[in-house]
N, C-alpha and C. Protein backbone atom coordinates (compact mmCIF):
# COMPACT_ATOMS: atom_id res chain seq x y z
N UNK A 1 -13.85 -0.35 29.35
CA UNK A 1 -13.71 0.78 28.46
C UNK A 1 -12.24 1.06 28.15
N UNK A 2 -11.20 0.73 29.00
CA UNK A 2 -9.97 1.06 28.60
C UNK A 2 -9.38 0.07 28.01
N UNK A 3 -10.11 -0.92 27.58
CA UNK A 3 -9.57 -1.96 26.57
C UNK A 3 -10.08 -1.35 25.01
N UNK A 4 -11.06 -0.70 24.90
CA UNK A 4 -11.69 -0.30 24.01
C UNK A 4 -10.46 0.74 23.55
N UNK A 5 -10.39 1.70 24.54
CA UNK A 5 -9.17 3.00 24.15
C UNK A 5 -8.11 2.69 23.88
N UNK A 6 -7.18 1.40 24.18
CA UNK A 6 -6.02 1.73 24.27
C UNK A 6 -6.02 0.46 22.68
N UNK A 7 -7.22 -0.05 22.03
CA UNK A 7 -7.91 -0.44 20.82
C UNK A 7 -7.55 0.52 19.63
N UNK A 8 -7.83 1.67 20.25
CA UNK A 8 -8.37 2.57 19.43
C UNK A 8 -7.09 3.20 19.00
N UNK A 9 -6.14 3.35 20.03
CA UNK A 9 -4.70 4.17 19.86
C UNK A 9 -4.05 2.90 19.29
N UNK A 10 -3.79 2.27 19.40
CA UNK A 10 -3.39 0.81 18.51
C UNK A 10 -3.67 1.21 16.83
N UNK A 11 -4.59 1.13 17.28
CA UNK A 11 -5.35 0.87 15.54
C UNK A 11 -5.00 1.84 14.56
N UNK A 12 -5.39 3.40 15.44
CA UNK A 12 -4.65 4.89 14.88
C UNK A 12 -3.58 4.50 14.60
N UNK A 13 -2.17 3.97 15.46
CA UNK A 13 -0.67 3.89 15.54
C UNK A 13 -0.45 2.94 13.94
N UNK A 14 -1.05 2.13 13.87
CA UNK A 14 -1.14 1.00 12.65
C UNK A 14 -1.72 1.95 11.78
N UNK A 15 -2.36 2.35 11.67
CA UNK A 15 -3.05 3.38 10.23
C UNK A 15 -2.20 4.44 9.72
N UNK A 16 -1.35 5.11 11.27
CA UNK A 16 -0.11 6.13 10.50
C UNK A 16 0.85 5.45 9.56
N UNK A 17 0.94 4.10 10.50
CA UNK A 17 1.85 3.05 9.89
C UNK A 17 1.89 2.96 8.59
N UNK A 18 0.72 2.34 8.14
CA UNK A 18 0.16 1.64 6.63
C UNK A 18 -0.05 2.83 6.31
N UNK A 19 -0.62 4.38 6.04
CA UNK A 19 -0.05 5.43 5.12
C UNK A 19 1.08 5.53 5.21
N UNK A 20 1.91 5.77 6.00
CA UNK A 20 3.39 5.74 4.99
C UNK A 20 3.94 5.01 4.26
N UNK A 21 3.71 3.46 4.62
CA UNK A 21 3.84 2.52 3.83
C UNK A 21 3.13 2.65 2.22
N UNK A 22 1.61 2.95 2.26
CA UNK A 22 1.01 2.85 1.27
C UNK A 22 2.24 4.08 0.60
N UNK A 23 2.65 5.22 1.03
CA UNK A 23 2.64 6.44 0.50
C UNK A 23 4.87 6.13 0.03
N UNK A 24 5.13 5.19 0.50
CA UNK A 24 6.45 4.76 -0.07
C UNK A 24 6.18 3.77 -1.00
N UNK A 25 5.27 3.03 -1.05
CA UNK A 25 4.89 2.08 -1.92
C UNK A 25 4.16 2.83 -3.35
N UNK A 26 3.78 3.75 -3.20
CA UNK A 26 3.51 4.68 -4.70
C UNK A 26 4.50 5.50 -4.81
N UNK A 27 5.49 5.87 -4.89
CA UNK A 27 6.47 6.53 -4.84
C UNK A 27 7.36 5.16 -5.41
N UNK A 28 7.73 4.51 -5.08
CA UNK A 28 8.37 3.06 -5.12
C UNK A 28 8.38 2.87 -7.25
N UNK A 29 6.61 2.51 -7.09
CA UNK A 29 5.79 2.17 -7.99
C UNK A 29 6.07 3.17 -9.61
N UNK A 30 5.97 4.28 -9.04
CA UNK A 30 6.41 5.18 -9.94
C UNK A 30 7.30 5.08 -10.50
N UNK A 31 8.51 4.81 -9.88
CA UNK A 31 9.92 4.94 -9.87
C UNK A 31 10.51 3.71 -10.42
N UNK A 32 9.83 2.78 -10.56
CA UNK A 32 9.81 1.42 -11.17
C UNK A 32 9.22 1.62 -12.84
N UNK A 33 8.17 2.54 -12.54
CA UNK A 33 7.48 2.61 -14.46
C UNK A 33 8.52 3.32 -14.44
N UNK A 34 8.52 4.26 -14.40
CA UNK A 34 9.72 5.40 -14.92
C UNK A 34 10.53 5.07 -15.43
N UNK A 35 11.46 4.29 -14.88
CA UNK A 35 12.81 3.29 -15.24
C UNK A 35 12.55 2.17 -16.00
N UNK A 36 11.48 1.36 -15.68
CA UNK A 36 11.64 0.33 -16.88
C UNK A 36 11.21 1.16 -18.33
N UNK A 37 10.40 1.98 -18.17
CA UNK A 37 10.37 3.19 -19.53
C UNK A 37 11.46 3.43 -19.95
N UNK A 38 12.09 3.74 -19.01
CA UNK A 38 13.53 4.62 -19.50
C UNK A 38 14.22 3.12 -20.16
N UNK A 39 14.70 2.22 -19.37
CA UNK A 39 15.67 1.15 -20.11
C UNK A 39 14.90 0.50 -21.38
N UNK A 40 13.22 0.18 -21.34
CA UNK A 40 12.91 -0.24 -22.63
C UNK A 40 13.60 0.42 -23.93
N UNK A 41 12.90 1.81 -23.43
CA UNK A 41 12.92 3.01 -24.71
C UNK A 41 14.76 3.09 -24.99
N UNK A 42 15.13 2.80 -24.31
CA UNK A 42 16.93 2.83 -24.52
C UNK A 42 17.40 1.59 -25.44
N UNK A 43 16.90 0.38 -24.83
CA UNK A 43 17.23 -0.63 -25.64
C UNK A 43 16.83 -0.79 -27.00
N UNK A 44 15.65 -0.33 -27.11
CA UNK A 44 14.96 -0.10 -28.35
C UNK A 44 15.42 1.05 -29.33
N UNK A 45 15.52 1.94 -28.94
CA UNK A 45 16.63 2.84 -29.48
C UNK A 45 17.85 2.15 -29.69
N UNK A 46 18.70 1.37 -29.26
CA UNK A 46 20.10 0.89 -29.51
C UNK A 46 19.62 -0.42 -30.62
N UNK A 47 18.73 -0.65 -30.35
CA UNK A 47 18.30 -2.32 -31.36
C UNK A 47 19.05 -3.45 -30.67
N UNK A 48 18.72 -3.27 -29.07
CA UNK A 48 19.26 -4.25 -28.70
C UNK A 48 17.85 -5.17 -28.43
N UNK A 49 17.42 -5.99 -29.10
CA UNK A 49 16.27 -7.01 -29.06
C UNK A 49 16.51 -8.22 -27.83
N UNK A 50 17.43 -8.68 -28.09
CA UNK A 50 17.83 -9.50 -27.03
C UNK A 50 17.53 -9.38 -25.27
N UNK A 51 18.13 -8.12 -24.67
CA UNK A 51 18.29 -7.92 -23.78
C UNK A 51 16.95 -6.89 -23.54
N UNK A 52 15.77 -6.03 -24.48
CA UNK A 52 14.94 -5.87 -24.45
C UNK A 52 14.23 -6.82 -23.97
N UNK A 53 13.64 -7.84 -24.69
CA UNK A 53 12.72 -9.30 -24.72
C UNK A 53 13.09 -9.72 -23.09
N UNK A 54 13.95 -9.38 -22.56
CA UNK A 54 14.31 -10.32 -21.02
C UNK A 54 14.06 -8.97 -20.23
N UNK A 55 14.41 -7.52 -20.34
CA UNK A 55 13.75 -6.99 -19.71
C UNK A 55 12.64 -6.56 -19.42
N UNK A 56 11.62 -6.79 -20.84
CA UNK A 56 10.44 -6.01 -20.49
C UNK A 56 9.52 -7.19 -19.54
N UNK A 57 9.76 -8.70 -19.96
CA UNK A 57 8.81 -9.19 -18.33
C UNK A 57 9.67 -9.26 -16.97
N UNK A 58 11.12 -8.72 -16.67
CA UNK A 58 11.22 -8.65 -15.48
C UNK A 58 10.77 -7.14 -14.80
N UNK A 59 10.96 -5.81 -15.59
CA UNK A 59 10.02 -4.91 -15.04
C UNK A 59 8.46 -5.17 -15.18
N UNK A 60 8.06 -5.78 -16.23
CA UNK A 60 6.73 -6.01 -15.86
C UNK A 60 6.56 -6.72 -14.37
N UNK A 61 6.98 -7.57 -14.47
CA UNK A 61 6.96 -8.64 -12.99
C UNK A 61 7.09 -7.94 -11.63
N UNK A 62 8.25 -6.88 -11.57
CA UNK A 62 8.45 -6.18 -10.37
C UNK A 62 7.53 -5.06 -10.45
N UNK A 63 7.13 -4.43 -11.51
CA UNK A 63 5.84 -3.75 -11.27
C UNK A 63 4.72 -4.15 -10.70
N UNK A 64 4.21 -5.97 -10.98
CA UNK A 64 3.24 -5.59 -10.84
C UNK A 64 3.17 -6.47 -9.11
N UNK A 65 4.50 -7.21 -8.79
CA UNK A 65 4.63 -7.66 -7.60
C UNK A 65 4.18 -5.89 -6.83
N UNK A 66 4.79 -4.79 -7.07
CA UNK A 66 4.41 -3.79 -6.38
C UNK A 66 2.99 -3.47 -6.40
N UNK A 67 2.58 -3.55 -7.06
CA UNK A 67 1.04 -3.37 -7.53
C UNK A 67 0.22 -4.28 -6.35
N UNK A 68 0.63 -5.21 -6.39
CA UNK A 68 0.19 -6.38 -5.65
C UNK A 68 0.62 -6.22 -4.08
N UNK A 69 1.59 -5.46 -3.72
CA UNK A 69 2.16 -5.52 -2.38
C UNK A 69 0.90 -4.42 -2.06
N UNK A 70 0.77 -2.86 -2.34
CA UNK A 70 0.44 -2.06 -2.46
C UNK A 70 -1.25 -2.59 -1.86
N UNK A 71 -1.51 -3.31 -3.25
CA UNK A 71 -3.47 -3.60 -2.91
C UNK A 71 -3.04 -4.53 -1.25
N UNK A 72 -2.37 -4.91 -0.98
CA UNK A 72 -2.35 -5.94 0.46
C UNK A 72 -2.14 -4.77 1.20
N UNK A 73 -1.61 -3.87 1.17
CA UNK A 73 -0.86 -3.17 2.30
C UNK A 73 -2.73 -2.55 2.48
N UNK A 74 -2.89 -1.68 1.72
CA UNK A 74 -4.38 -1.34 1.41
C UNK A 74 -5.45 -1.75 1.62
N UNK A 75 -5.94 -2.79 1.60
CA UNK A 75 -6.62 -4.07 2.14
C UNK A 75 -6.30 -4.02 3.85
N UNK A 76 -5.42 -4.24 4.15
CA UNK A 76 -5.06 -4.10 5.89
C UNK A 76 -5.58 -2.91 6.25
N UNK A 77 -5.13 -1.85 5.06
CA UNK A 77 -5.32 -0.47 6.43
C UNK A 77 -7.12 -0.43 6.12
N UNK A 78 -7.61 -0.96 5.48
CA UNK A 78 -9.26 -0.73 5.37
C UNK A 78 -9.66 -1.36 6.65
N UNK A 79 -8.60 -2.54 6.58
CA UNK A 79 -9.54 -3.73 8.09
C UNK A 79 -9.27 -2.92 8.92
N UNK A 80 -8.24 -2.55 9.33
CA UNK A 80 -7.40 -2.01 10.36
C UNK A 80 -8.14 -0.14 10.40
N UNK A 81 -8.78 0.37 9.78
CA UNK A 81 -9.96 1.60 9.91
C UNK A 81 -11.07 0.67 10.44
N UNK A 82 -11.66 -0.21 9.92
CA UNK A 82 -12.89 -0.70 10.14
C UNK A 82 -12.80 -1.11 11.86
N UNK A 83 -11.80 -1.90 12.50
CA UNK A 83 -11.15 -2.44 14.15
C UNK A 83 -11.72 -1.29 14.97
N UNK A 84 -10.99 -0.36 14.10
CA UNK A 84 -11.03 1.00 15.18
C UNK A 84 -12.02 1.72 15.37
N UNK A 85 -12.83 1.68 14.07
CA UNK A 85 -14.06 2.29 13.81
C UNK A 85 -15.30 1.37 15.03
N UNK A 86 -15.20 -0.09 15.18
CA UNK A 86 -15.55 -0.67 15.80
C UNK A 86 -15.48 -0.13 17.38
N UNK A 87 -14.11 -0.30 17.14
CA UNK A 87 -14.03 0.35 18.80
C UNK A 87 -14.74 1.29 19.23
N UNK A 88 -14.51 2.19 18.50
CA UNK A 88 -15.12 3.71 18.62
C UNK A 88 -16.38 3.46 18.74
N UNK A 89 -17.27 2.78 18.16
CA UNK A 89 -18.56 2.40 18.66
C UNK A 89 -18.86 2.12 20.01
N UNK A 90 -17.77 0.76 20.11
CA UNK A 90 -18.16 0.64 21.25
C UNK A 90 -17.86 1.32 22.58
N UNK A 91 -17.22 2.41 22.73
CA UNK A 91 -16.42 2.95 23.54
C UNK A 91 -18.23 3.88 23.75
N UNK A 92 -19.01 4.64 22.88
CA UNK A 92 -19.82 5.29 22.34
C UNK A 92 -20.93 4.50 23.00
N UNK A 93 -21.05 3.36 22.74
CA UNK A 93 -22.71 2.58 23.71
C UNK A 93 -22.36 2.62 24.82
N UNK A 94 -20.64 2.29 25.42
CA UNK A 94 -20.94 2.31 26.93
C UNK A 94 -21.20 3.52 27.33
N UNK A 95 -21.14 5.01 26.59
CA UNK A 95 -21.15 6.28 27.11
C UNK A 95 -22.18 6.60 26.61
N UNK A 96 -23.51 5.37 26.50
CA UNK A 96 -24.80 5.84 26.32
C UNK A 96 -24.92 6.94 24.75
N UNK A 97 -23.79 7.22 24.07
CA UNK A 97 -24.12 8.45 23.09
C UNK A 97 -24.40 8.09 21.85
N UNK A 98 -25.07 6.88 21.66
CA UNK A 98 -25.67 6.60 20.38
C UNK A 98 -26.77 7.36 19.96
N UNK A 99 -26.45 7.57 18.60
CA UNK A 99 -27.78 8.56 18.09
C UNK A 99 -28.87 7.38 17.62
């Protein structure tokens, strides 16, 4: 049973983890549209075409690499609820308290 618990505080410790992560990683994300908004709409306003055309797929690109970090980080903390959730079961049959 104390492999089960000290499972369980693991798993919690990793889940505080991956919300802050998730919760700097949208914050991040934001702050990435925001700005490539801002420099498109600037360049385009100046009629600079050139240096537009090369920025709009490198903020696209780092947007959507974030996008993409974000669904992974997300993906973990689901497995990493589900581990613990496990545990918690089993911690629960050895203490007979299944409904």
């Amino acid at each position: 049973m104390k492999v089960y618990q000290e499972n369980i505080q693991k798993h919690k410790a990793e889940i505080i983890r991956l919300d802050n992560s998730l919760r700097k990683l949208s914050t991040l994300r934001l702050v990435v549209f925001v700005f490539s908004v801002a420099i498109l709409v600037f360049l385009a306003n100046e009629r600079l075409m050139a240096p537009m055309l090369i920025m709009a797929p490198v903020c696209l690109f780092a947007f959507g690499l974030l996008v993409k970090r974000y669904n992974n980080v997300d993906n973990l903390k689901r497995h990493t609820t589900f581990l613990k959730e496990i545990n918690e079961g089993e911690v629960l049959r050895l203490e007979n308290k299944l409904s």
